[in-house]
PDB file of N, CA and C in Angstrom:
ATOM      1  N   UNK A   1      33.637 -26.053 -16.355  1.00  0.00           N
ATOM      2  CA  UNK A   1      33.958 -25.150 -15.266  1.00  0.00           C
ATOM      3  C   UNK A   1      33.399 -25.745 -13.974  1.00  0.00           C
ATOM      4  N   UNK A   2      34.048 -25.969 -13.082  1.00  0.00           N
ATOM      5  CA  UNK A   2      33.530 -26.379 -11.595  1.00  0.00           C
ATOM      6  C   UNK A   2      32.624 -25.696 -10.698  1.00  0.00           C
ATOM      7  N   UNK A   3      32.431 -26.201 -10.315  1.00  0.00           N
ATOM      8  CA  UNK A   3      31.034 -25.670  -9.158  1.00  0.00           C
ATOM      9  C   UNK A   3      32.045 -23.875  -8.396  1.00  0.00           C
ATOM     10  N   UNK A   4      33.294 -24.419  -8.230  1.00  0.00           N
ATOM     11  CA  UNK A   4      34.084 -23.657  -6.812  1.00  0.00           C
ATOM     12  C   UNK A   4      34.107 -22.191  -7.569  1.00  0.00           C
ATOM     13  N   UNK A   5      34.971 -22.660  -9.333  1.00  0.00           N
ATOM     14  CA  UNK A   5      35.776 -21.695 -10.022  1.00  0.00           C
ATOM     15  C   UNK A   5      34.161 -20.706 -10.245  1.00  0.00           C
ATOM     16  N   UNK A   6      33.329 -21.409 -10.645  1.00  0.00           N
ATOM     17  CA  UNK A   6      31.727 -20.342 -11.168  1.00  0.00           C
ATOM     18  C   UNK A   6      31.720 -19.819  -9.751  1.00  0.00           C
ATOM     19  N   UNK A   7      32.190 -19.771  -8.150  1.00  0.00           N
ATOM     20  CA  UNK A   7      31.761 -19.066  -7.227  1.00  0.00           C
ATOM     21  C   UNK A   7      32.800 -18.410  -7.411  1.00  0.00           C
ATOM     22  N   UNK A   8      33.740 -18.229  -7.461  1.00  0.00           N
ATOM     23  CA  UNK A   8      34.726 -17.684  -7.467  1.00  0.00           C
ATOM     24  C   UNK A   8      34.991 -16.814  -8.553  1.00  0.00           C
ATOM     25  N   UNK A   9      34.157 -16.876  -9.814  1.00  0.00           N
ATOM     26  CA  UNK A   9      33.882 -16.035 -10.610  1.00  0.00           C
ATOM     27  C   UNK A   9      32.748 -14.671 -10.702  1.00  0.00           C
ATOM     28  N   UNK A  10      31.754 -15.812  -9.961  1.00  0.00           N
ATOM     29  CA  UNK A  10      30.800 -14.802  -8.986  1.00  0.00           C
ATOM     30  C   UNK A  10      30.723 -13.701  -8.481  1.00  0.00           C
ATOM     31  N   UNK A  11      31.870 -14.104  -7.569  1.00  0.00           N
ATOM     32  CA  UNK A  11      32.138 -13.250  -6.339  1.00  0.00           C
ATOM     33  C   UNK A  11      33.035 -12.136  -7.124  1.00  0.00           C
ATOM     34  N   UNK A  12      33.721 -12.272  -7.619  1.00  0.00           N
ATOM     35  CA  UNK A  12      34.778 -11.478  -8.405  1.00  0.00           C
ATOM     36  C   UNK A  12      33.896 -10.353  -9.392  1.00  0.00           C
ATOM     37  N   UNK A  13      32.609 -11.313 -10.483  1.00  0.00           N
ATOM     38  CA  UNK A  13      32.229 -10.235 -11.324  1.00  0.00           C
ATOM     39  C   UNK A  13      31.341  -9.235 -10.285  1.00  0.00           C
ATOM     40  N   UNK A  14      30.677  -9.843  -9.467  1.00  0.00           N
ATOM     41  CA  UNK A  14      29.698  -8.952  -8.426  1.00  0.00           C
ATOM     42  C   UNK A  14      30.468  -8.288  -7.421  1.00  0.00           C
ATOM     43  N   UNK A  15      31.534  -8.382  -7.081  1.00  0.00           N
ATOM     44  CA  UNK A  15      32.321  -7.053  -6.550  1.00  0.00           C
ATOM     45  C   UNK A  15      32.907  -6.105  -7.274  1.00  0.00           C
ATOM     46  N   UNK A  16      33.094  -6.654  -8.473  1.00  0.00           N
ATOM     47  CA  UNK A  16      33.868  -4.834  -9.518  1.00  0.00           C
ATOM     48  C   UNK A  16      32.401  -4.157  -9.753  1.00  0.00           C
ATOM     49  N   UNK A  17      31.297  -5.120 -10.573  1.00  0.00           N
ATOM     50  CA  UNK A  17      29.802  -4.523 -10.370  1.00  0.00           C
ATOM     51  C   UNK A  17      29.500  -3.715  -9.716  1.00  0.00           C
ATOM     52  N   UNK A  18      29.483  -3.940  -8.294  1.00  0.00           N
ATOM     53  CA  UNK A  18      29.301  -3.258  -6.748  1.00  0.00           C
ATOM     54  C   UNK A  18      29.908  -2.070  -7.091  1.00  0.00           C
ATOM     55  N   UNK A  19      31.212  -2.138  -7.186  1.00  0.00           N
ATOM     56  CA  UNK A  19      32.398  -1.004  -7.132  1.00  0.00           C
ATOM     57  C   UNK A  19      31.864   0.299  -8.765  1.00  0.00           C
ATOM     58  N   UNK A  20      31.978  -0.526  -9.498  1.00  0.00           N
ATOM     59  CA  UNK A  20      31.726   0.187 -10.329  1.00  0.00           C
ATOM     60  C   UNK A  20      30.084   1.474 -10.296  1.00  0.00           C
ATOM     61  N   UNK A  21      29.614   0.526  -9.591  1.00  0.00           N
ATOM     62  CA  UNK A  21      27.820   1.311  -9.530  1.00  0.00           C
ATOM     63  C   UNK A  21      28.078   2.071  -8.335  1.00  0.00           C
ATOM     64  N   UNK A  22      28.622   1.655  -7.291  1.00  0.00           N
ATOM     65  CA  UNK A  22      29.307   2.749  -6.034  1.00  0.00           C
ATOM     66  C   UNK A  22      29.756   4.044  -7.059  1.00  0.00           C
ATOM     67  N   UNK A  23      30.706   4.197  -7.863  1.00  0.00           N
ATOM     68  CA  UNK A  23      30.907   4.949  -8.320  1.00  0.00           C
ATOM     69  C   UNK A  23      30.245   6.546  -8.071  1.00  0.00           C
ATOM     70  N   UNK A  24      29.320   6.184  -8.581  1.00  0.00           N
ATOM     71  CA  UNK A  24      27.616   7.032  -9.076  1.00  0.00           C
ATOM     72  C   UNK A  24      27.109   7.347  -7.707  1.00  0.00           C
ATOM     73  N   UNK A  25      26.864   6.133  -6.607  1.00  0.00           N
ATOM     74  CA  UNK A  25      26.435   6.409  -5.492  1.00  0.00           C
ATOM     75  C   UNK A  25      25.313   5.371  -5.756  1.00  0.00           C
ATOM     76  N   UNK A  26      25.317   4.212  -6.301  1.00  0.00           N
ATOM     77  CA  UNK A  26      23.879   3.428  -6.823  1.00  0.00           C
ATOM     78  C   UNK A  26      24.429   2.355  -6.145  1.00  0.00           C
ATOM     79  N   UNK A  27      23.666   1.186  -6.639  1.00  0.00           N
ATOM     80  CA  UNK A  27      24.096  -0.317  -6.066  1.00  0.00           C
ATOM     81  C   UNK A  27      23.293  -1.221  -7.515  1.00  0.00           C
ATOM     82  N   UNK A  28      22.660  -0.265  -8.585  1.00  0.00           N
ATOM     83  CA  UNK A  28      22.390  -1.422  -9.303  1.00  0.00           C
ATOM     84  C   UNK A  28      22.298  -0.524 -11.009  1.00  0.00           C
ATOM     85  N   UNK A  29      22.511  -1.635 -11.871  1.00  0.00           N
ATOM     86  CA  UNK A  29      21.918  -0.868 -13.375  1.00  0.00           C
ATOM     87  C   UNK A  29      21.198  -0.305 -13.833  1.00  0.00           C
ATOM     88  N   UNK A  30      19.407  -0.753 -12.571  1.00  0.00           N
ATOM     89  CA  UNK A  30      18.569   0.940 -13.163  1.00  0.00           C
ATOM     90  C   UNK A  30      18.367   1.729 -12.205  1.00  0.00           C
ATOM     91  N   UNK A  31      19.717   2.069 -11.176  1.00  0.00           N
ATOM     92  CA  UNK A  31      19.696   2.878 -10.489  1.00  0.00           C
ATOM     93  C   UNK A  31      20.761   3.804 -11.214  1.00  0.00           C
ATOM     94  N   UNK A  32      21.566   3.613 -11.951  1.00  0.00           N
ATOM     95  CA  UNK A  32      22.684   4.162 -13.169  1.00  0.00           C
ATOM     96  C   UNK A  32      21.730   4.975 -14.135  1.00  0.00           C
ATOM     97  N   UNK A  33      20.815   3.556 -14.814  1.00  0.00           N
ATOM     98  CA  UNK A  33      19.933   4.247 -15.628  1.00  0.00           C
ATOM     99  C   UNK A  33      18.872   5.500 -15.206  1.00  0.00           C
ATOM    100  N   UNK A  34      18.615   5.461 -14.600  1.00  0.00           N
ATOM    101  CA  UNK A  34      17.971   6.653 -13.643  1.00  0.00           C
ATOM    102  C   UNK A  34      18.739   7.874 -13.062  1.00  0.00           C
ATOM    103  N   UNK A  35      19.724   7.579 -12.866  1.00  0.00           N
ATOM    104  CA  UNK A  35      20.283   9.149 -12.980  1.00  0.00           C
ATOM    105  C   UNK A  35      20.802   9.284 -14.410  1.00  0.00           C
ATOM    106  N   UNK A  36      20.955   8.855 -15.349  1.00  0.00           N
ATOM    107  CA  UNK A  36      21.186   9.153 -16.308  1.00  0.00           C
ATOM    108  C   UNK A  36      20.105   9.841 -17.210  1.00  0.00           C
ATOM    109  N   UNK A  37      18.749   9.322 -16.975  1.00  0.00           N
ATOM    110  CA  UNK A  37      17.712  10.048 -17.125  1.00  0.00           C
ATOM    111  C   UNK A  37      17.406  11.229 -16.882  1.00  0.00           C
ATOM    112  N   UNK A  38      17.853  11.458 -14.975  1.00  0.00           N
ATOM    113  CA  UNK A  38      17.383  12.727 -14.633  1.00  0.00           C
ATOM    114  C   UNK A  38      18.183  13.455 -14.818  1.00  0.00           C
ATOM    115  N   UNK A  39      19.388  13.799 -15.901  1.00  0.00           N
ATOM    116  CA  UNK A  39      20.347  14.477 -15.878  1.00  0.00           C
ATOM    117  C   UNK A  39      21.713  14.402 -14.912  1.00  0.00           C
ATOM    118  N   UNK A  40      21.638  13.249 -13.967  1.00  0.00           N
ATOM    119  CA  UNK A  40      22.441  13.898 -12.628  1.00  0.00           C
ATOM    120  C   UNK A  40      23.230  13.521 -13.049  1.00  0.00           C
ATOM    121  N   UNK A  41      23.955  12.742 -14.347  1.00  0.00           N
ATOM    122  CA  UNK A  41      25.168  12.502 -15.087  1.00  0.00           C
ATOM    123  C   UNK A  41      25.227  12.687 -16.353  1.00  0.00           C
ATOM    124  N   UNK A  42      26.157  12.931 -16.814  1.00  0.00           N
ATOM    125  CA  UNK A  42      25.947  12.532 -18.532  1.00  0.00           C
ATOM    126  C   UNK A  42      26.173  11.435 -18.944  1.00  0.00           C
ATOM    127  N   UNK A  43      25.912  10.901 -20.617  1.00  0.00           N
ATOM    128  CA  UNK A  43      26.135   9.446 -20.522  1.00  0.00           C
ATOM    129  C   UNK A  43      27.585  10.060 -21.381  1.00  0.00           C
ATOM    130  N   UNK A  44      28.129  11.038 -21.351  1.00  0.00           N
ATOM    131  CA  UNK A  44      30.101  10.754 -21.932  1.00  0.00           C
ATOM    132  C   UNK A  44      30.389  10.127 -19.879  1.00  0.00           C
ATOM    133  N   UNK A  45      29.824  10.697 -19.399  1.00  0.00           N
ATOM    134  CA  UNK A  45      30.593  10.421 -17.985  1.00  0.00           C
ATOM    135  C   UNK A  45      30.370   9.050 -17.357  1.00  0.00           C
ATOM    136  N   UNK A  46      28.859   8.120 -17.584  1.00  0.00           N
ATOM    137  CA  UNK A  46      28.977   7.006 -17.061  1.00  0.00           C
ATOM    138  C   UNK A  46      28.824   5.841 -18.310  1.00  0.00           C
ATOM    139  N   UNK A  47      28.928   6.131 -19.568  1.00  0.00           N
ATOM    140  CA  UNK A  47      28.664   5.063 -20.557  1.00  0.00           C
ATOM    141  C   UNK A  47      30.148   3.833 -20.521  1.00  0.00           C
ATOM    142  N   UNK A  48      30.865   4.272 -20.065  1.00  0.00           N
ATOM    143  CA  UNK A  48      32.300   2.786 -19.920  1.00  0.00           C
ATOM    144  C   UNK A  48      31.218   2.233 -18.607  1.00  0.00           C
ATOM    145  N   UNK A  49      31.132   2.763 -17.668  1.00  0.00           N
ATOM    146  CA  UNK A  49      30.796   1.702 -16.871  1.00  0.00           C
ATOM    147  C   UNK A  49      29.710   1.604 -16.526  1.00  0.00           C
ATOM    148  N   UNK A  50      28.600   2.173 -17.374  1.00  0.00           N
ATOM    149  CA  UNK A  50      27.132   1.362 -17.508  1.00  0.00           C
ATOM    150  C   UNK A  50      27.429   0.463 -18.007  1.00  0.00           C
ATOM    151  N   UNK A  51      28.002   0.508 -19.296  1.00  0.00           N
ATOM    152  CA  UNK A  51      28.133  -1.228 -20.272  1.00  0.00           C
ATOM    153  C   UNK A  51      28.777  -2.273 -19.440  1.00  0.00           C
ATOM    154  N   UNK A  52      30.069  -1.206 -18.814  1.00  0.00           N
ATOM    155  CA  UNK A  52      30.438  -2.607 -18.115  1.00  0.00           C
ATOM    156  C   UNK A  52      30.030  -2.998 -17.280  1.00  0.00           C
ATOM    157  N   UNK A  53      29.078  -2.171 -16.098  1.00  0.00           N
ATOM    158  CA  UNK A  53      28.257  -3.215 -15.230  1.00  0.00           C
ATOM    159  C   UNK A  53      26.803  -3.616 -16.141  1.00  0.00           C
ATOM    160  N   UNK A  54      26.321  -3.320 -17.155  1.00  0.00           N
ATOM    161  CA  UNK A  54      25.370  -3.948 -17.756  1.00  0.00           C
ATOM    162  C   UNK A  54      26.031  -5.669 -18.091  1.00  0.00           C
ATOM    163  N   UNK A  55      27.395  -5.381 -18.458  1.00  0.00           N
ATOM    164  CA  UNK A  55      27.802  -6.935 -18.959  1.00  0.00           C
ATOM    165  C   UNK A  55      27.861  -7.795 -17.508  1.00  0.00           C
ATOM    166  N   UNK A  56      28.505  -6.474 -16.667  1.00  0.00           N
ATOM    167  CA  UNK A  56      28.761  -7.874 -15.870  1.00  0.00           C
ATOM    168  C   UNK A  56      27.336  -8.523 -14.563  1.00  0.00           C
ATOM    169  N   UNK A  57      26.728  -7.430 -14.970  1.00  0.00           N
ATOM    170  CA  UNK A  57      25.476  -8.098 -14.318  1.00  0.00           C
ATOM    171  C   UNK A  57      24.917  -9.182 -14.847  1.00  0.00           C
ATOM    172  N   UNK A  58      24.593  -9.152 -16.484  1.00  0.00           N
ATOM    173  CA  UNK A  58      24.462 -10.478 -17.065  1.00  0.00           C
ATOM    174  C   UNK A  58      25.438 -11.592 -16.712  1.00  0.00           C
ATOM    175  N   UNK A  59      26.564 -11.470 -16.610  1.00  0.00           N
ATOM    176  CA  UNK A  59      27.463 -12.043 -16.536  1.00  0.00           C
ATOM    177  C   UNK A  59      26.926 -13.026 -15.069  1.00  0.00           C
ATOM    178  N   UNK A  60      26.625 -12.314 -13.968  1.00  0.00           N
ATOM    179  CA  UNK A  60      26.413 -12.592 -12.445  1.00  0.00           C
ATOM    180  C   UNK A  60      25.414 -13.641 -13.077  1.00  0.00           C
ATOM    181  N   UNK A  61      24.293 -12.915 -13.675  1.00  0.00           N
ATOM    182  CA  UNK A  61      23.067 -13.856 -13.289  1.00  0.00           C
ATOM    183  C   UNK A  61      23.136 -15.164 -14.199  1.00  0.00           C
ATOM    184  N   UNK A  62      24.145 -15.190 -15.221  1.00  0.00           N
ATOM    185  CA  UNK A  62      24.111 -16.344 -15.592  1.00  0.00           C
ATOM    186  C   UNK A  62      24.937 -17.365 -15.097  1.00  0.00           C
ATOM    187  N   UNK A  63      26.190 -16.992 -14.030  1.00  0.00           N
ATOM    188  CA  UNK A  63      26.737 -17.682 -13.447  1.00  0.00           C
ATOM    189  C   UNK A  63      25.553 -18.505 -12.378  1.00  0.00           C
ATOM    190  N   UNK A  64      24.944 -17.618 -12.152  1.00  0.00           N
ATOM    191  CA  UNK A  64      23.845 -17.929 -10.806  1.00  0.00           C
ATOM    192  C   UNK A  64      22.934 -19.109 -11.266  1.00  0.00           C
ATOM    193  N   UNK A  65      22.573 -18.847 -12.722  1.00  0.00           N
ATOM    194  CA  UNK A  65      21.855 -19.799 -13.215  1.00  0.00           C
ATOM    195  C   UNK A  65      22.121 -21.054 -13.193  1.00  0.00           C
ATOM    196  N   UNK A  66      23.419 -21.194 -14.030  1.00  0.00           N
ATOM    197  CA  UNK A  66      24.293 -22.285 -13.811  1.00  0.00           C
ATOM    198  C   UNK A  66      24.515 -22.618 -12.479  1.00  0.00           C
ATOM    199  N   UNK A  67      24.935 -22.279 -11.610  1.00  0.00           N
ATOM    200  CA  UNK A  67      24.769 -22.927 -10.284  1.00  0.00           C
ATOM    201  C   UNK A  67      23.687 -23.652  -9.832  1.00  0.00           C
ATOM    202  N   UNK A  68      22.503 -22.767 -10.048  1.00  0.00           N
ATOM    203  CA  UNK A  68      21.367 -23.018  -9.573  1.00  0.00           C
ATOM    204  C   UNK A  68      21.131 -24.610 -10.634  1.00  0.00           C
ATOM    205  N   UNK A  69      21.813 -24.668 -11.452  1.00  0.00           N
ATOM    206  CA  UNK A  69      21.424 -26.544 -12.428  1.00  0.00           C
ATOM    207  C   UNK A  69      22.147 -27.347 -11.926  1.00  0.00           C
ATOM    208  N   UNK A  70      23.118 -26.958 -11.173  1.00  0.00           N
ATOM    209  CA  UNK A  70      24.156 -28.227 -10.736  1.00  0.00           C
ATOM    210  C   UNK A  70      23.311 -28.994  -9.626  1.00  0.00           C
TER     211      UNK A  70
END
């Protein structure tokens, strides 16, 4: 995979991320996890897109990683 396509993958998984945690009114996964704690959601209402920004946050930081070796 090229240096350009991993930014370009980047940018792509960390804007649905963004979007998805906007959702809620958050900007990150234990800001999700935390209202899920305090009741201010249920998890039938945010469990599709906790997992999926849980994946795609991993997803970010290992792209990042990889960048960061080139």
């Amino acid at each position: 995979m090229s240096a350009l396509w991993r930014v370009l993958v980047l940018r792509s998984c960390d804007a649905e991320r963004r979007a998805r945690c906007a959702r809620f009114g958050v900007a990150t996964l234990a800001e999700m996890d935390t209202l899920l704690q305090q009741g201010a959601v249920t998890e039938e209402d945010i469990l599709e897109d906790f997992q999926h920004v849980d994946y795609l946050t991993a997803r970010v930081e290992g792209i990042k990683q990889m960048l960061e070796e080139l």
